[in-house]
PDB file of N, CA and C in Angstrom:
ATOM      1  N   UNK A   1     157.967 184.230 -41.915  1.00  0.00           N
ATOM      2  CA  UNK A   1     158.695 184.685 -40.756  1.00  0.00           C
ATOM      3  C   UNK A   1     157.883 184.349 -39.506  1.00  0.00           C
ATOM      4  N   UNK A   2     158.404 183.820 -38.793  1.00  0.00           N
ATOM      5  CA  UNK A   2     157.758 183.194 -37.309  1.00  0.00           C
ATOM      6  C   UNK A   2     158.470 184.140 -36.087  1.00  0.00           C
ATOM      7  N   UNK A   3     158.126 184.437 -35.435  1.00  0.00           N
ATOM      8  CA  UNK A   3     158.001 185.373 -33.923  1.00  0.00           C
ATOM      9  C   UNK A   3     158.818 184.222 -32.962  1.00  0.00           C
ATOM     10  N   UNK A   4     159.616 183.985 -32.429  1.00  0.00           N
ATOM     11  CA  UNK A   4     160.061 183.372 -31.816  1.00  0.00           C
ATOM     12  C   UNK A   4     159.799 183.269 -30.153  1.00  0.00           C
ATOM     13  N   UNK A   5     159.915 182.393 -28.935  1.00  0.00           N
ATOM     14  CA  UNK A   5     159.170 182.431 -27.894  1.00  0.00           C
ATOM     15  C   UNK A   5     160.228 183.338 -27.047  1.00  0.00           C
ATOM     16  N   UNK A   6     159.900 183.873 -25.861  1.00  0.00           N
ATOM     17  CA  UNK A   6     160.853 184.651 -25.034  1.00  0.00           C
ATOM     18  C   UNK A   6     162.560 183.849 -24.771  1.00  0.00           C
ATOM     19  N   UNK A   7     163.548 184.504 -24.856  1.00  0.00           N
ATOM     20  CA  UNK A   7     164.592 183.713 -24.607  1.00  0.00           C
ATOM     21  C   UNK A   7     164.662 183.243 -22.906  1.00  0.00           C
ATOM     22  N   UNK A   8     164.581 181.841 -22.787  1.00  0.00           N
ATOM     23  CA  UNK A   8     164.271 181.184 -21.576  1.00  0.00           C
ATOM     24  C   UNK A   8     165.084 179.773 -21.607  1.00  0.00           C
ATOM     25  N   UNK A   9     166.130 179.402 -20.670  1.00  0.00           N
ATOM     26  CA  UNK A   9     166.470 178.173 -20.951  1.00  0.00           C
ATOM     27  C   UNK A   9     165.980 176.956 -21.286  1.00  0.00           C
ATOM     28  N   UNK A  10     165.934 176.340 -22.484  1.00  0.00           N
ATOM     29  CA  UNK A  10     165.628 175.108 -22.757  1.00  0.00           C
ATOM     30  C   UNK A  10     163.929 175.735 -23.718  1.00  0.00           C
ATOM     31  N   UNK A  11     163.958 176.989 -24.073  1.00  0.00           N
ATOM     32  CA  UNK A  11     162.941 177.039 -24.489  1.00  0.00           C
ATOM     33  C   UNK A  11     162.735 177.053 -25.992  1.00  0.00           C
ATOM     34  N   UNK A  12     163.623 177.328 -26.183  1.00  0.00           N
ATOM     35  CA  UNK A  12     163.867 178.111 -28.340  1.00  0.00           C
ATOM     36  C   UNK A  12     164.391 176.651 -28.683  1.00  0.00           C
ATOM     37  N   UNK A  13     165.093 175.666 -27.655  1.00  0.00           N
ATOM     38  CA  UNK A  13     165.364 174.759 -28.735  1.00  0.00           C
ATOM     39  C   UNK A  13     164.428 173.410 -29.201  1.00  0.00           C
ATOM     40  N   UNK A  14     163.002 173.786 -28.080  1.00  0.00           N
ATOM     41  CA  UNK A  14     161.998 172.593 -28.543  1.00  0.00           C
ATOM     42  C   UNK A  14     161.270 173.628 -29.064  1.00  0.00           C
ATOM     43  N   UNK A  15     160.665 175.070 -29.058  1.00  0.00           N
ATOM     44  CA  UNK A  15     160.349 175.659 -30.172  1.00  0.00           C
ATOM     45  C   UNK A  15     160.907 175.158 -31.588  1.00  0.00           C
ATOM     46  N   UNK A  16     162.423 175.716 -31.518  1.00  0.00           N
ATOM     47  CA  UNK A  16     163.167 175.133 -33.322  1.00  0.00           C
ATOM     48  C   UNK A  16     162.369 173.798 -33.822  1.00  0.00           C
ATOM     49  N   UNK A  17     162.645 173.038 -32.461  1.00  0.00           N
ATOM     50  CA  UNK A  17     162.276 171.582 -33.001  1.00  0.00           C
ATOM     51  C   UNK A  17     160.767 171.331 -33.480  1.00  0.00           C
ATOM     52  N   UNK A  18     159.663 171.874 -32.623  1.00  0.00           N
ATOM     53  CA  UNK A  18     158.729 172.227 -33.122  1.00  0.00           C
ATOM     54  C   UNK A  18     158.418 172.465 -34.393  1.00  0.00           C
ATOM     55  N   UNK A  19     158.948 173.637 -35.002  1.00  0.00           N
ATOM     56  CA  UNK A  19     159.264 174.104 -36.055  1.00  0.00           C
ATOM     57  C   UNK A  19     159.703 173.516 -37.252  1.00  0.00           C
ATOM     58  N   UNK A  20     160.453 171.889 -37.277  1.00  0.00           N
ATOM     59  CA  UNK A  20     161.496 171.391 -37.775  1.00  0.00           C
ATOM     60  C   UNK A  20     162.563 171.552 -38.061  1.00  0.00           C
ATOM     61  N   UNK A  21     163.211 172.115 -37.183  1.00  0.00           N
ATOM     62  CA  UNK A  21     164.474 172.077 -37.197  1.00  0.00           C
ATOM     63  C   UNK A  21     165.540 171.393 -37.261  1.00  0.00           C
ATOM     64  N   UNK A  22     166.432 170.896 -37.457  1.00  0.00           N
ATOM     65  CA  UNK A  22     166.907 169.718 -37.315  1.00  0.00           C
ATOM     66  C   UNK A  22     168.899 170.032 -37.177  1.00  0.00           C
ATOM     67  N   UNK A  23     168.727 171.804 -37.619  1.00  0.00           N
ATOM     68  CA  UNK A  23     170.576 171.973 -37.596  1.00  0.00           C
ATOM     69  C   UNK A  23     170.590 173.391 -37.307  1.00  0.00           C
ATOM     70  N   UNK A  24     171.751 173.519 -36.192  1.00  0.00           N
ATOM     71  CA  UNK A  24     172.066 175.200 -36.087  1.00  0.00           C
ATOM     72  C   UNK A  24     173.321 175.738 -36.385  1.00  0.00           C
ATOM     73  N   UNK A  25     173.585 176.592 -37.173  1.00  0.00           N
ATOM     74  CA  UNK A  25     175.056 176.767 -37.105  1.00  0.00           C
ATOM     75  C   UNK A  25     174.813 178.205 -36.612  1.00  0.00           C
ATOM     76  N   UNK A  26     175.840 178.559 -35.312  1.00  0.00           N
ATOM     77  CA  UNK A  26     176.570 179.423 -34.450  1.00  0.00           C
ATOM     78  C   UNK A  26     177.696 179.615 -34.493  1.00  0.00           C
ATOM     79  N   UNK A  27     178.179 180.966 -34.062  1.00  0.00           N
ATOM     80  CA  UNK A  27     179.247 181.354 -33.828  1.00  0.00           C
ATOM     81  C   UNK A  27     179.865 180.439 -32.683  1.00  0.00           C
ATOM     82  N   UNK A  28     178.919 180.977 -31.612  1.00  0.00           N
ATOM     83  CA  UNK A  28     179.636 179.791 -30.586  1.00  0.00           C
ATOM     84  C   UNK A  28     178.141 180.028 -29.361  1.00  0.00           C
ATOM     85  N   UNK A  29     178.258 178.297 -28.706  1.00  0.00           N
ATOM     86  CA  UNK A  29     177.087 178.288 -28.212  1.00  0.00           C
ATOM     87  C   UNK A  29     177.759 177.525 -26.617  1.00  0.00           C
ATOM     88  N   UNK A  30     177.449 177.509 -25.312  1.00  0.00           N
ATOM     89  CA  UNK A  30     177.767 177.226 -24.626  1.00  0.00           C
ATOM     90  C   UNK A  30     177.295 176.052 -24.714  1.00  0.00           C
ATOM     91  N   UNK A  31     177.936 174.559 -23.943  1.00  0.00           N
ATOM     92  CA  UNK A  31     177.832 173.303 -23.422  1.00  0.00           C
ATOM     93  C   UNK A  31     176.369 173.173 -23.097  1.00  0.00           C
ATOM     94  N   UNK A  32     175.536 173.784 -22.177  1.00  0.00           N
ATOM     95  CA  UNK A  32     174.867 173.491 -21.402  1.00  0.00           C
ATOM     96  C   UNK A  32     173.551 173.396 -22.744  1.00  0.00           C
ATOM     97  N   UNK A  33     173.341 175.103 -23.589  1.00  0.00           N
ATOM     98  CA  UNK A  33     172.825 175.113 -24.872  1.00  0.00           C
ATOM     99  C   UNK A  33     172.872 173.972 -25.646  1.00  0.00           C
ATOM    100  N   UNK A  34     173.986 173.584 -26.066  1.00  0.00           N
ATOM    101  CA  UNK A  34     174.344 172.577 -27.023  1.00  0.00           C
ATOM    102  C   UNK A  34     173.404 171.217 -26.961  1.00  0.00           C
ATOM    103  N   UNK A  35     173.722 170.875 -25.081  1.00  0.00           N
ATOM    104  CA  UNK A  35     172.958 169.362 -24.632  1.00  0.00           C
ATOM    105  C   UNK A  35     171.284 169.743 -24.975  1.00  0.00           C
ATOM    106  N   UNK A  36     170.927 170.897 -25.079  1.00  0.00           N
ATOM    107  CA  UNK A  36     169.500 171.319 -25.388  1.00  0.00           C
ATOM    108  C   UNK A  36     168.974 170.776 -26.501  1.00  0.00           C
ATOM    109  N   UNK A  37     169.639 171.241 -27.169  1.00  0.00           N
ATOM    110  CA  UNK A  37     169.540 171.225 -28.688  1.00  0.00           C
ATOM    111  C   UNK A  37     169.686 169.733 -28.777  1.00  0.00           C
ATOM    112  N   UNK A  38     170.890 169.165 -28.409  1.00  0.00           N
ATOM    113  CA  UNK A  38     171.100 167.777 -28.797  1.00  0.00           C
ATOM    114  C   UNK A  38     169.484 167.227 -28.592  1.00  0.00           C
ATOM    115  N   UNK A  39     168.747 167.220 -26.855  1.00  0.00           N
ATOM    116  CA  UNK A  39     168.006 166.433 -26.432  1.00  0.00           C
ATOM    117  C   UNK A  39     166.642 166.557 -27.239  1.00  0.00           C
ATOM    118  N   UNK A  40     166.982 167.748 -28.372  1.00  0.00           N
ATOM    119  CA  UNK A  40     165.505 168.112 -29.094  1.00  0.00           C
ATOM    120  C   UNK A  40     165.889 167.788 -30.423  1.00  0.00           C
ATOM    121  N   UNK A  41     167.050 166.452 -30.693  1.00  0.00           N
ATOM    122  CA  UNK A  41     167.001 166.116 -31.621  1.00  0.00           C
ATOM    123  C   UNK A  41     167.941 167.002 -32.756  1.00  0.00           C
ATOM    124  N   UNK A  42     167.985 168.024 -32.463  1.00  0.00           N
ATOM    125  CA  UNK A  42     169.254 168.842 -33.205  1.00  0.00           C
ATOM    126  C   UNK A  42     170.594 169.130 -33.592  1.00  0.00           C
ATOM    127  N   UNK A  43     171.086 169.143 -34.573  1.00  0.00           N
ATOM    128  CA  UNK A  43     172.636 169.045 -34.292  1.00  0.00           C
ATOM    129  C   UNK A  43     172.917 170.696 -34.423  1.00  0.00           C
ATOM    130  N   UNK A  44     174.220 171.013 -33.779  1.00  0.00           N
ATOM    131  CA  UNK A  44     174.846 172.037 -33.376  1.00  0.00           C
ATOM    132  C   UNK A  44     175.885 172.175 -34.535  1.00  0.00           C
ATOM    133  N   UNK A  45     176.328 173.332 -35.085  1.00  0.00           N
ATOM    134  CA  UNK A  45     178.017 173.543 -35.455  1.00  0.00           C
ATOM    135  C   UNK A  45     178.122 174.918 -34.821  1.00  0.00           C
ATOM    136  N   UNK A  46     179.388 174.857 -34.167  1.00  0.00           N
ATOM    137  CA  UNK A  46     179.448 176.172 -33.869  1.00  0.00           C
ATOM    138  C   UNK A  46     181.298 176.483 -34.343  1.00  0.00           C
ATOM    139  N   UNK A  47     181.292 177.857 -34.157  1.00  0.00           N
ATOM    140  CA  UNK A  47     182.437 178.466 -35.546  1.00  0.00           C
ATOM    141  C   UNK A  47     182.172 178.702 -36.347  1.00  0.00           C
ATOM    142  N   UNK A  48     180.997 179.067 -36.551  1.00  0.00           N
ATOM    143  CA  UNK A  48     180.639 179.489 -37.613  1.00  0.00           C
ATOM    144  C   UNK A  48     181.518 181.090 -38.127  1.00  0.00           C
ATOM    145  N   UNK A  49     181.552 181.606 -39.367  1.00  0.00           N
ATOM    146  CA  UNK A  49     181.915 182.921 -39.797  1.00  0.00           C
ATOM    147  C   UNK A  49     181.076 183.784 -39.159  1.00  0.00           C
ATOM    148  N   UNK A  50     181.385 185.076 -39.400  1.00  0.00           N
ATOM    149  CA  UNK A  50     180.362 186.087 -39.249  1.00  0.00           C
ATOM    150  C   UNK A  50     179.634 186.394 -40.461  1.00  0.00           C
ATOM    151  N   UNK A  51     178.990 185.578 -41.306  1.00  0.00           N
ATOM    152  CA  UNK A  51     178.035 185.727 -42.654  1.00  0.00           C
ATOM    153  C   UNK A  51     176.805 185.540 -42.031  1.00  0.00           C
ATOM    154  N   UNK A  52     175.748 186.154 -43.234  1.00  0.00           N
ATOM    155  CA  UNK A  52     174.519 186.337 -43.228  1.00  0.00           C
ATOM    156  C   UNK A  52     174.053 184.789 -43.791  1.00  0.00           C
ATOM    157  N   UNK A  53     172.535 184.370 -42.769  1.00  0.00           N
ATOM    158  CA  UNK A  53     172.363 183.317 -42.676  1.00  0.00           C
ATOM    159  C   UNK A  53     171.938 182.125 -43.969  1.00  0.00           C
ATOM    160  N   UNK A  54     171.920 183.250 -44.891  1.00  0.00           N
ATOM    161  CA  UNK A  54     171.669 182.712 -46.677  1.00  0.00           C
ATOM    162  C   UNK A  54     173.198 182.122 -46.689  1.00  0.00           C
ATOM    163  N   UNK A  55     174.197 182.574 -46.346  1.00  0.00           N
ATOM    164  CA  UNK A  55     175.533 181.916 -47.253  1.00  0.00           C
ATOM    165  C   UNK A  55     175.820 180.947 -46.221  1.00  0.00           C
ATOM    166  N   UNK A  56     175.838 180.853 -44.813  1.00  0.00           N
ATOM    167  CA  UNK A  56     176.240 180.211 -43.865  1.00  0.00           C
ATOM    168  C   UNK A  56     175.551 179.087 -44.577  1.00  0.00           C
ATOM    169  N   UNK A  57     173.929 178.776 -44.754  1.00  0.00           N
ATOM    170  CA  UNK A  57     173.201 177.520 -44.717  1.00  0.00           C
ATOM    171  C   UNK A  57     173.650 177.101 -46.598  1.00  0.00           C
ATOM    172  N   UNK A  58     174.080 177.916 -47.547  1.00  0.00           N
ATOM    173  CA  UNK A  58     174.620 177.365 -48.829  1.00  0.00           C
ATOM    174  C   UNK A  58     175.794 176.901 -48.697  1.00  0.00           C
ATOM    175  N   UNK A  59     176.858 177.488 -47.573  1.00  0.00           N
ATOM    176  CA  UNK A  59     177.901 177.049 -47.529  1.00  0.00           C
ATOM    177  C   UNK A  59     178.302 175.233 -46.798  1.00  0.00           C
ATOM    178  N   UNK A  60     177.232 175.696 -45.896  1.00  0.00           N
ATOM    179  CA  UNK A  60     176.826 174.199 -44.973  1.00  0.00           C
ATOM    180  C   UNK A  60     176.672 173.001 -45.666  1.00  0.00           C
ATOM    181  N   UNK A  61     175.214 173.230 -46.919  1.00  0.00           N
ATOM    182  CA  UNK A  61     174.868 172.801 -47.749  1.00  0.00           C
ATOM    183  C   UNK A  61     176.119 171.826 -48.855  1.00  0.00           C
ATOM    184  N   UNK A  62     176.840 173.216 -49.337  1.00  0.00           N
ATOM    185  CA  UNK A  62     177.705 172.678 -50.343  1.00  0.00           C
ATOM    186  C   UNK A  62     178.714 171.757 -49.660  1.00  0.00           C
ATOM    187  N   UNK A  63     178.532 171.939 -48.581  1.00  0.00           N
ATOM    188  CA  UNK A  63     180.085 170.679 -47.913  1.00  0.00           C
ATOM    189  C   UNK A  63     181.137 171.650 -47.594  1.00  0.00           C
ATOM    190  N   UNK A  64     180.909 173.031 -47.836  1.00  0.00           N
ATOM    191  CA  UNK A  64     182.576 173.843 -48.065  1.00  0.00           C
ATOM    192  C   UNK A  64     182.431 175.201 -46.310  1.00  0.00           C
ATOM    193  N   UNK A  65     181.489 174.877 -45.804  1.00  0.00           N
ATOM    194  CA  UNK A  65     181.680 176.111 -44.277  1.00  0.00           C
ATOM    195  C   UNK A  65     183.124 175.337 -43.908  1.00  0.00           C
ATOM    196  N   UNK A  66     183.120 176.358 -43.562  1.00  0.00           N
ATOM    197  CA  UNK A  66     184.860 176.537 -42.901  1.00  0.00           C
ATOM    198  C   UNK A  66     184.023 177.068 -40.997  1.00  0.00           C
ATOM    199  N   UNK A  67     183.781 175.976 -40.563  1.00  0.00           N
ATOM    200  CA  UNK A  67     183.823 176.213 -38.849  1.00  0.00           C
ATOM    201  C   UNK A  67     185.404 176.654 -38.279  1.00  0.00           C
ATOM    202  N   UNK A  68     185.266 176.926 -37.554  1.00  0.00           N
ATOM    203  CA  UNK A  68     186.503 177.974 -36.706  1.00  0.00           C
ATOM    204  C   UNK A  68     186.000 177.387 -34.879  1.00  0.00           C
ATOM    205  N   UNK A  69     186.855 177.891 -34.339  1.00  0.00           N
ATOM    206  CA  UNK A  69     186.518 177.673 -32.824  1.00  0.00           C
ATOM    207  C   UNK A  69     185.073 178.185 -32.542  1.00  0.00           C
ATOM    208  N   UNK A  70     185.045 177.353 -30.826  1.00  0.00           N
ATOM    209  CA  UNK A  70     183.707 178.188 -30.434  1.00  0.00           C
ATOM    210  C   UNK A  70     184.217 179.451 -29.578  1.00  0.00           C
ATOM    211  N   UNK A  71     182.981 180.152 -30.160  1.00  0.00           N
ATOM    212  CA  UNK A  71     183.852 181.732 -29.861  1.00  0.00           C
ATOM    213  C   UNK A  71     182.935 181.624 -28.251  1.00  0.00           C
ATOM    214  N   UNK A  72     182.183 180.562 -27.612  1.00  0.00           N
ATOM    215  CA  UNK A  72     181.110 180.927 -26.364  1.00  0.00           C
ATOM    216  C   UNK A  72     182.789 180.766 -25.242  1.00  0.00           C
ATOM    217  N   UNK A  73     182.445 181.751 -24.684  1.00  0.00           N
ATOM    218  CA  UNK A  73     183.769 181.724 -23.244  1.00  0.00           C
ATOM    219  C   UNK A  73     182.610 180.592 -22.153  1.00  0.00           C
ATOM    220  N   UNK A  74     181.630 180.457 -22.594  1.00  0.00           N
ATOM    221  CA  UNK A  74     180.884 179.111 -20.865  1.00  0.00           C
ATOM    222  C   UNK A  74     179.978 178.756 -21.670  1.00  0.00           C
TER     223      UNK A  74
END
């Protein structure tokens, strides 16, 4: 378990990357977030369900998440 850095724009997603990150799945993430992530090399899904992050990343995995809209209103 890793401590994550203060929430700050443009900051958690070169942390992730740091980290190796390489995929996020969200409920819903705003535009501006998204280009973050993109520029640190990451891909985005957002629509995600409301599941706990064990079935989201097996479901991802197996080919079978069912994404839904992005629930971010900006």
């Amino acid at each position: 378990m890793l401590t994550p850095p203060p929430h700050e724009p443009g900051v958690l997603p070169r942390w992730l990357h740091e980290q190796g990150a390489d995929l996020i799945i969200a409920g819903g993430m705003g535009q501006r977030a998204q280009a973050l992530f993109d520029q640190n090399g990451i891909k985005v899904v957002v629509g995600a369900p409301p599941e706990d992050p064990e079935t989201l990343a097996a479901s991802y995995l197996a080919g079978t998440l069912q994404a839904g809209p992005n629930v971010c209103d900006h």
